[in-house]
PDB file of N, CA and C in Angstrom:
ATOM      1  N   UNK A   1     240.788 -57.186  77.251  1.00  0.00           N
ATOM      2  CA  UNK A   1     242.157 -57.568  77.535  1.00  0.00           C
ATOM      3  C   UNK A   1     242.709 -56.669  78.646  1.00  0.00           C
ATOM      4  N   UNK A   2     242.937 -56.967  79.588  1.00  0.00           N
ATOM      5  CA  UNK A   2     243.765 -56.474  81.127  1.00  0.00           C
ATOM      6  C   UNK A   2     244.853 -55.565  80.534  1.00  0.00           C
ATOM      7  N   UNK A   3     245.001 -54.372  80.870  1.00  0.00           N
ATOM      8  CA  UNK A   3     246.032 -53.576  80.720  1.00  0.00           C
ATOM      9  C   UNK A   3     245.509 -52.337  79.208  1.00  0.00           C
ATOM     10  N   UNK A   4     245.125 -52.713  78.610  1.00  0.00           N
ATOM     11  CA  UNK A   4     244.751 -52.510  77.358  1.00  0.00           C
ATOM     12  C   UNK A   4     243.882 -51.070  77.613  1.00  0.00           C
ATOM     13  N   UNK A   5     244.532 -49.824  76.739  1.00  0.00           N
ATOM     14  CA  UNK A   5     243.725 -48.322  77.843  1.00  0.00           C
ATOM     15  C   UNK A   5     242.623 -48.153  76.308  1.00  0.00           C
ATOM     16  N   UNK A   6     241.666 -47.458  76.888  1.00  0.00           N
ATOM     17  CA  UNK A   6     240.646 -47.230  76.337  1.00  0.00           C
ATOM     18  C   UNK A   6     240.714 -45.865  75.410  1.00  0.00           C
ATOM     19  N   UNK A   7     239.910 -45.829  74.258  1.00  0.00           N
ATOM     20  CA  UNK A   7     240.621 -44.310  73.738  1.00  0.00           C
ATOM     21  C   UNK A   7     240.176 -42.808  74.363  1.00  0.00           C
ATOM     22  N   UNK A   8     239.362 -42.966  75.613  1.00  0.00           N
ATOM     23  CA  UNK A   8     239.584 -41.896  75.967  1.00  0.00           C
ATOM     24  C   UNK A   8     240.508 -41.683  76.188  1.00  0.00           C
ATOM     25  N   UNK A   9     241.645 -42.724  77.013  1.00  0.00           N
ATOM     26  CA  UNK A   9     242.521 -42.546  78.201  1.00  0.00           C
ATOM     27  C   UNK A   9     243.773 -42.553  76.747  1.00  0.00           C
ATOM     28  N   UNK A  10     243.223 -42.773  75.849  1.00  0.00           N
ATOM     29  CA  UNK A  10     244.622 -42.805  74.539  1.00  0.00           C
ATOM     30  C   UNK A  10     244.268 -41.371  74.023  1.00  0.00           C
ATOM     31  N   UNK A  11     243.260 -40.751  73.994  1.00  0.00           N
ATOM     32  CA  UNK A  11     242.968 -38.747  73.408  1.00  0.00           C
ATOM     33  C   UNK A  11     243.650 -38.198  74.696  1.00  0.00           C
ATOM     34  N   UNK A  12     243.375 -38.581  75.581  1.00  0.00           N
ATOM     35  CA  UNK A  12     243.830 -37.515  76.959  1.00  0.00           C
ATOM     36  C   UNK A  12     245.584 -37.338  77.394  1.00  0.00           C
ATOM     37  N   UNK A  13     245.986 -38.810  76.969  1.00  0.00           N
ATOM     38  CA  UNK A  13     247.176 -38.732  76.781  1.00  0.00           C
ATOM     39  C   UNK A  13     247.777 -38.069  75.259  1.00  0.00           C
ATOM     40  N   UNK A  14     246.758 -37.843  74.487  1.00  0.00           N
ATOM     41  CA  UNK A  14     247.285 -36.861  73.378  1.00  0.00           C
ATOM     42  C   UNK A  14     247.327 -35.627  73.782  1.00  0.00           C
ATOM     43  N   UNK A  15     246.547 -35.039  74.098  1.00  0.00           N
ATOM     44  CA  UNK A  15     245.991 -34.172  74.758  1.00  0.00           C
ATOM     45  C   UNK A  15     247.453 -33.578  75.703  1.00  0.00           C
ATOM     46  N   UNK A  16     247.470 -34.558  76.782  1.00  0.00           N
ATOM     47  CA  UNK A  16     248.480 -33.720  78.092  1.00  0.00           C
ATOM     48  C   UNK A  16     249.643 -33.883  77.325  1.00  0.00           C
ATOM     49  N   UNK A  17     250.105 -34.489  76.028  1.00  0.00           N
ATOM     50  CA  UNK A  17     251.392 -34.825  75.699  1.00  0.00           C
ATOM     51  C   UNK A  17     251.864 -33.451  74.433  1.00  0.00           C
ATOM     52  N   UNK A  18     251.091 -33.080  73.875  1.00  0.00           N
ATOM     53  CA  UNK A  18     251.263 -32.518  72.590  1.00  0.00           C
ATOM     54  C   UNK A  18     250.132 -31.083  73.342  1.00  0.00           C
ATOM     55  N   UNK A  19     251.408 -29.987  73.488  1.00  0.00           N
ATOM     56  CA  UNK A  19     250.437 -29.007  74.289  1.00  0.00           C
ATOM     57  C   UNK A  19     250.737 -27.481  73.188  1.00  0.00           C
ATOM     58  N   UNK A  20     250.478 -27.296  73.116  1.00  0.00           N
ATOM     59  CA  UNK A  20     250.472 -25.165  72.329  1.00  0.00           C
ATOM     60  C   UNK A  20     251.494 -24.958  72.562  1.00  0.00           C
ATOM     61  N   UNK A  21     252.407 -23.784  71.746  1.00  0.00           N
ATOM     62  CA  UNK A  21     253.608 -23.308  71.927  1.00  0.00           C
ATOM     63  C   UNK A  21     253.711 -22.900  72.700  1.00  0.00           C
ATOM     64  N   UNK A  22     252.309 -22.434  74.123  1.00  0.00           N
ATOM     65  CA  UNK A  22     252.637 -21.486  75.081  1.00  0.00           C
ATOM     66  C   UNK A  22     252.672 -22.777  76.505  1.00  0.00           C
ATOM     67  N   UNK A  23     252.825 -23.971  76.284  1.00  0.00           N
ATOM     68  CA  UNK A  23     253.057 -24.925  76.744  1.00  0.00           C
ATOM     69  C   UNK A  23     251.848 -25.337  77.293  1.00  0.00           C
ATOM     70  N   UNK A  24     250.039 -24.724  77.253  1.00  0.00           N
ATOM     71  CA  UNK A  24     249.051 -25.205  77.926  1.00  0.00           C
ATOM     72  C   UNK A  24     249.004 -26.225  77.171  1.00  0.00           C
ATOM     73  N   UNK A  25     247.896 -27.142  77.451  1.00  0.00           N
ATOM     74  CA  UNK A  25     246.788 -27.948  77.113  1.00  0.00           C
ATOM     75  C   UNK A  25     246.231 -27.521  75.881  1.00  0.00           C
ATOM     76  N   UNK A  26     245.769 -28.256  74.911  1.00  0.00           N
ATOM     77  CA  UNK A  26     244.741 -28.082  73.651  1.00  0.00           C
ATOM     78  C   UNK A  26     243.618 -27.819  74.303  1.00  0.00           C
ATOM     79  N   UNK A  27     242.488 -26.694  73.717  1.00  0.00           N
ATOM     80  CA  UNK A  27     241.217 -27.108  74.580  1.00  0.00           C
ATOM     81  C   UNK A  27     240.462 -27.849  73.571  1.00  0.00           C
ATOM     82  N   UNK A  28     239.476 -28.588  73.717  1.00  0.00           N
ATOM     83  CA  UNK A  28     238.394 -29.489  73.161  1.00  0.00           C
ATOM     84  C   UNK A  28     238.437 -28.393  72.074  1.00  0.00           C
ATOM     85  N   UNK A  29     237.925 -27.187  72.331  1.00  0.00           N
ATOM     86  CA  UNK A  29     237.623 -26.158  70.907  1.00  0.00           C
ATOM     87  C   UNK A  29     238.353 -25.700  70.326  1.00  0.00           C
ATOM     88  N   UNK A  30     239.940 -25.397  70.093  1.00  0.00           N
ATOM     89  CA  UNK A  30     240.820 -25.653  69.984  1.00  0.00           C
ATOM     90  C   UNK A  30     241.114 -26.627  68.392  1.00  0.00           C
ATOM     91  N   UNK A  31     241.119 -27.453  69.376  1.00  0.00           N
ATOM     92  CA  UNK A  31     241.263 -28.809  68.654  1.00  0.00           C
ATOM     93  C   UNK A  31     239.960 -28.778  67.499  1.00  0.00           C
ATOM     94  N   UNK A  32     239.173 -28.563  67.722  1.00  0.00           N
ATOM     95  CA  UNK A  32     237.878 -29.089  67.180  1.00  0.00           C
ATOM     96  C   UNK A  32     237.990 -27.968  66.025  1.00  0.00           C
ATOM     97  N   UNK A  33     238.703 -26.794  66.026  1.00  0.00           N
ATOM     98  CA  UNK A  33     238.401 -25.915  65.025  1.00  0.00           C
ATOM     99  C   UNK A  33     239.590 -25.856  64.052  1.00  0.00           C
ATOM    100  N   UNK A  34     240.341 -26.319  64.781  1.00  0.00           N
ATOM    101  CA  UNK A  34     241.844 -26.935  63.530  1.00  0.00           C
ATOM    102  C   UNK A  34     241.629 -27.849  62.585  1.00  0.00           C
ATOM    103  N   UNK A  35     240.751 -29.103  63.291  1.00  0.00           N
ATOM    104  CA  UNK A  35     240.316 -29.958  62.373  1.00  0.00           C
ATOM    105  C   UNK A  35     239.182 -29.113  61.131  1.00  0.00           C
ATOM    106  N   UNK A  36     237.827 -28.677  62.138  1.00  0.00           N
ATOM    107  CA  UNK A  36     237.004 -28.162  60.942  1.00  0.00           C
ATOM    108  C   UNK A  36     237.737 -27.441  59.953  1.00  0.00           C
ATOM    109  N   UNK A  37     238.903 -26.919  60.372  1.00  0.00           N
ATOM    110  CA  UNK A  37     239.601 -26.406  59.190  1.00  0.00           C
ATOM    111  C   UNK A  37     240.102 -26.883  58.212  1.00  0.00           C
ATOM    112  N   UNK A  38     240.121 -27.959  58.598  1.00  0.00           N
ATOM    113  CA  UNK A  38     240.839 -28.775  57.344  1.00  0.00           C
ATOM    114  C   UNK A  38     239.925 -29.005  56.264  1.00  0.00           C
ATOM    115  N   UNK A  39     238.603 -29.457  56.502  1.00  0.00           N
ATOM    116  CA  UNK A  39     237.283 -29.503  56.287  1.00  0.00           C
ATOM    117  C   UNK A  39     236.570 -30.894  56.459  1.00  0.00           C
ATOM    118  N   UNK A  40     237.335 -31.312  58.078  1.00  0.00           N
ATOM    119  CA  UNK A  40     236.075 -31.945  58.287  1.00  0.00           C
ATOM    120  C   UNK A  40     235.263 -32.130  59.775  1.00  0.00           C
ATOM    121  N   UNK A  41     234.092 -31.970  59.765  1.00  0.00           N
ATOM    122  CA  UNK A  41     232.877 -31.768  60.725  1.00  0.00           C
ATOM    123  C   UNK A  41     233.665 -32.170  61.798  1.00  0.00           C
ATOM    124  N   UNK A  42     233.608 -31.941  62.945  1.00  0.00           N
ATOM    125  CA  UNK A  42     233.410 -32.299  64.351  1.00  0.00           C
ATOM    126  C   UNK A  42     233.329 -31.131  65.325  1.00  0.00           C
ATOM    127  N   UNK A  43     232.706 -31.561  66.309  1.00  0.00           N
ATOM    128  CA  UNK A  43     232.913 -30.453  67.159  1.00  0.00           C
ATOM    129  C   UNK A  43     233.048 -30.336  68.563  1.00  0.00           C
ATOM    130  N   UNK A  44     233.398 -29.764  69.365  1.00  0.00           N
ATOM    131  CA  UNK A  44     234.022 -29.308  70.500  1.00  0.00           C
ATOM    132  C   UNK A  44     233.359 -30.222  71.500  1.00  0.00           C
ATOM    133  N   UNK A  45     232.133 -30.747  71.225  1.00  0.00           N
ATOM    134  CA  UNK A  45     231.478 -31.200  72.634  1.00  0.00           C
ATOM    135  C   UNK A  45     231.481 -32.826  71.770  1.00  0.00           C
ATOM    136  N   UNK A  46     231.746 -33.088  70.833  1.00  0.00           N
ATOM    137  CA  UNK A  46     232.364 -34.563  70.425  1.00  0.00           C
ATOM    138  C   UNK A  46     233.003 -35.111  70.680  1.00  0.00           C
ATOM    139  N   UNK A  47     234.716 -34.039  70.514  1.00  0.00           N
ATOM    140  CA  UNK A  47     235.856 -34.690  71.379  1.00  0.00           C
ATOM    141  C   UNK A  47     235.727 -34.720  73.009  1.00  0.00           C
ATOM    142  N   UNK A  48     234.605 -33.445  73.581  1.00  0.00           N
ATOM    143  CA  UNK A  48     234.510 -34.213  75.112  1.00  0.00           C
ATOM    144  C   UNK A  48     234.073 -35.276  75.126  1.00  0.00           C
ATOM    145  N   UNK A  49     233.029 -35.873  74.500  1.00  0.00           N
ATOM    146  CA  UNK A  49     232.253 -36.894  74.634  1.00  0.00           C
ATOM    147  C   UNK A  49     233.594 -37.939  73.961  1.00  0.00           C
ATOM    148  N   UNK A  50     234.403 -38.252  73.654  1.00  0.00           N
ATOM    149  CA  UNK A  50     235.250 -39.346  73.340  1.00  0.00           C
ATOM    150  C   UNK A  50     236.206 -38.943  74.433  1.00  0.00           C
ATOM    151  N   UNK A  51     236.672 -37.917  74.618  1.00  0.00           N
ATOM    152  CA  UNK A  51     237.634 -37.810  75.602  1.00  0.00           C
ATOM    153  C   UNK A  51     236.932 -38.411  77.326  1.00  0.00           C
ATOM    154  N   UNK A  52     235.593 -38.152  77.321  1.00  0.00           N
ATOM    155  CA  UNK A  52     234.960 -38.482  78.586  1.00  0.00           C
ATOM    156  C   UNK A  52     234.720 -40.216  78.453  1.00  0.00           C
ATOM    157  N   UNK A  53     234.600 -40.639  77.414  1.00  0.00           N
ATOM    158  CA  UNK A  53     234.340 -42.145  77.309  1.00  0.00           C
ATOM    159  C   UNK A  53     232.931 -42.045  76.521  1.00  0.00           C
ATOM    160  N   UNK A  54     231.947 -41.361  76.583  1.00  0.00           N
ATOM    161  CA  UNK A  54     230.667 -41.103  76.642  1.00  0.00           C
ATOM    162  C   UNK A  54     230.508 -41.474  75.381  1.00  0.00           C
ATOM    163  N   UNK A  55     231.174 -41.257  74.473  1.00  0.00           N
ATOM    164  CA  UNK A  55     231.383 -42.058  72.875  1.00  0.00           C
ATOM    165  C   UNK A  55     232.310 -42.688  72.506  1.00  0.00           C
ATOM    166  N   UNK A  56     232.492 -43.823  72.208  1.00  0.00           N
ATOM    167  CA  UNK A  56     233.903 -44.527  71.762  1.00  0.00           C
ATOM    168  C   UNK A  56     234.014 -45.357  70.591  1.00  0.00           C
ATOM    169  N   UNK A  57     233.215 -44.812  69.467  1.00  0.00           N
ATOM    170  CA  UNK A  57     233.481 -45.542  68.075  1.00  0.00           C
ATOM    171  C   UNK A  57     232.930 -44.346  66.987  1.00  0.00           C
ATOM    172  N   UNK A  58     234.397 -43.333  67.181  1.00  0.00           N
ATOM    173  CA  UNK A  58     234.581 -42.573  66.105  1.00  0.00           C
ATOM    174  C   UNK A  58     234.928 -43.094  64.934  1.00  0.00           C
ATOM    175  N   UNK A  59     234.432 -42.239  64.042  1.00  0.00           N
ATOM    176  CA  UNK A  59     234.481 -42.623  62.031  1.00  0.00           C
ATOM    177  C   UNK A  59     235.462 -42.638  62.034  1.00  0.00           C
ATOM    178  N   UNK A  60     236.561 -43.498  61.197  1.00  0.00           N
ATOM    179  CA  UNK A  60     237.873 -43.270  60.515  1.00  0.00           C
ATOM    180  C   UNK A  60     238.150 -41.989  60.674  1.00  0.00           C
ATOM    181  N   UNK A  61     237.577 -41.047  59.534  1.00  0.00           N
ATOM    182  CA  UNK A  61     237.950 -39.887  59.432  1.00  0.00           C
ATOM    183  C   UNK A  61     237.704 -39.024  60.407  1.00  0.00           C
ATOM    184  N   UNK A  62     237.447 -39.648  61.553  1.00  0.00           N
ATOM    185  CA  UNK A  62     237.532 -38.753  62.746  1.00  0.00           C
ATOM    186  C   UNK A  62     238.988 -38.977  63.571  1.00  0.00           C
ATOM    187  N   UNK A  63     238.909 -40.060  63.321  1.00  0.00           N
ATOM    188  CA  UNK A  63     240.165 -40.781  63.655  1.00  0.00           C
ATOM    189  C   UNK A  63     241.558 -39.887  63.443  1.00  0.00           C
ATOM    190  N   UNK A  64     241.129 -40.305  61.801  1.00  0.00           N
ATOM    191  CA  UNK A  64     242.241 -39.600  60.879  1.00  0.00           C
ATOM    192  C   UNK A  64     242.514 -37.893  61.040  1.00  0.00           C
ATOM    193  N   UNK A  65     241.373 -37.422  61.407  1.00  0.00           N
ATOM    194  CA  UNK A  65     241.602 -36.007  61.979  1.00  0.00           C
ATOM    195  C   UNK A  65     242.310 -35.456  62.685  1.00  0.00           C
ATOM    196  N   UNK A  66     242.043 -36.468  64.027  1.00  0.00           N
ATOM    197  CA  UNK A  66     242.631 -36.320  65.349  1.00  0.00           C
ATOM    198  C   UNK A  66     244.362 -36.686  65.016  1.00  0.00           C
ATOM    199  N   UNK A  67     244.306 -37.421  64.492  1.00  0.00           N
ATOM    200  CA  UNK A  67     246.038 -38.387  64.288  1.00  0.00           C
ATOM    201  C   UNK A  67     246.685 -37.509  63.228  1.00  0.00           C
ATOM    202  N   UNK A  68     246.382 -36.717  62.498  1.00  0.00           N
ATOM    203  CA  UNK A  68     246.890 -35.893  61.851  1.00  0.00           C
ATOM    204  C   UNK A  68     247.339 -34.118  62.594  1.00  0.00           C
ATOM    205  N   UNK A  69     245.848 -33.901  63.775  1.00  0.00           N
ATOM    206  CA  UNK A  69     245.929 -32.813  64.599  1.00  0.00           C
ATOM    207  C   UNK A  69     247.300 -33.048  65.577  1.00  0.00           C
ATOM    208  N   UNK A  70     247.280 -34.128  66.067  1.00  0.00           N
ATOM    209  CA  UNK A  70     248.657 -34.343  67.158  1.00  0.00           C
ATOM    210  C   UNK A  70     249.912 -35.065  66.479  1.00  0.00           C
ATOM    211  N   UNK A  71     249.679 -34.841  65.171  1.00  0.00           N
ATOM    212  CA  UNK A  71     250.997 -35.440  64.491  1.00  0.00           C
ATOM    213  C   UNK A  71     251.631 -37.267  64.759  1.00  0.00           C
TER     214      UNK A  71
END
């Protein structure tokens, strides 16, 4: 469907939108170790690979990770 953004281009806009109290960017590892904290698996070179396109059919609960990490 024309117009319709892909979820890299929907993480990256999480990403530049929802930044650290010190106003940077999340980094991939960052991110990736907030979630493992919660307790569940992913890791730093995963979300590049979804953020790059290079993977684009994360588990629910990867999903649910991420959407819970950026509120």
């Amino acid at each position: 469907m024309a117009g319709e953004r892909s979820l890299a281009d929907k993480l990256n806009h999480l990403f530049a939108r929802h930044t650290s109290r010190s106003g940077q960017e999340y980094s991939n590892e960052q991110v990736a170790a907030a979630i493992v904290a919660t307790g569940v698996t992913i890791s730093q070179s995963y979300i590049w690979q979804l953020r790059k396109g290079k993977k684009d059919n994360p588990t629910f609960k990867h999903l649910q990770a991420l959407a819970a990490f950026f509120g």
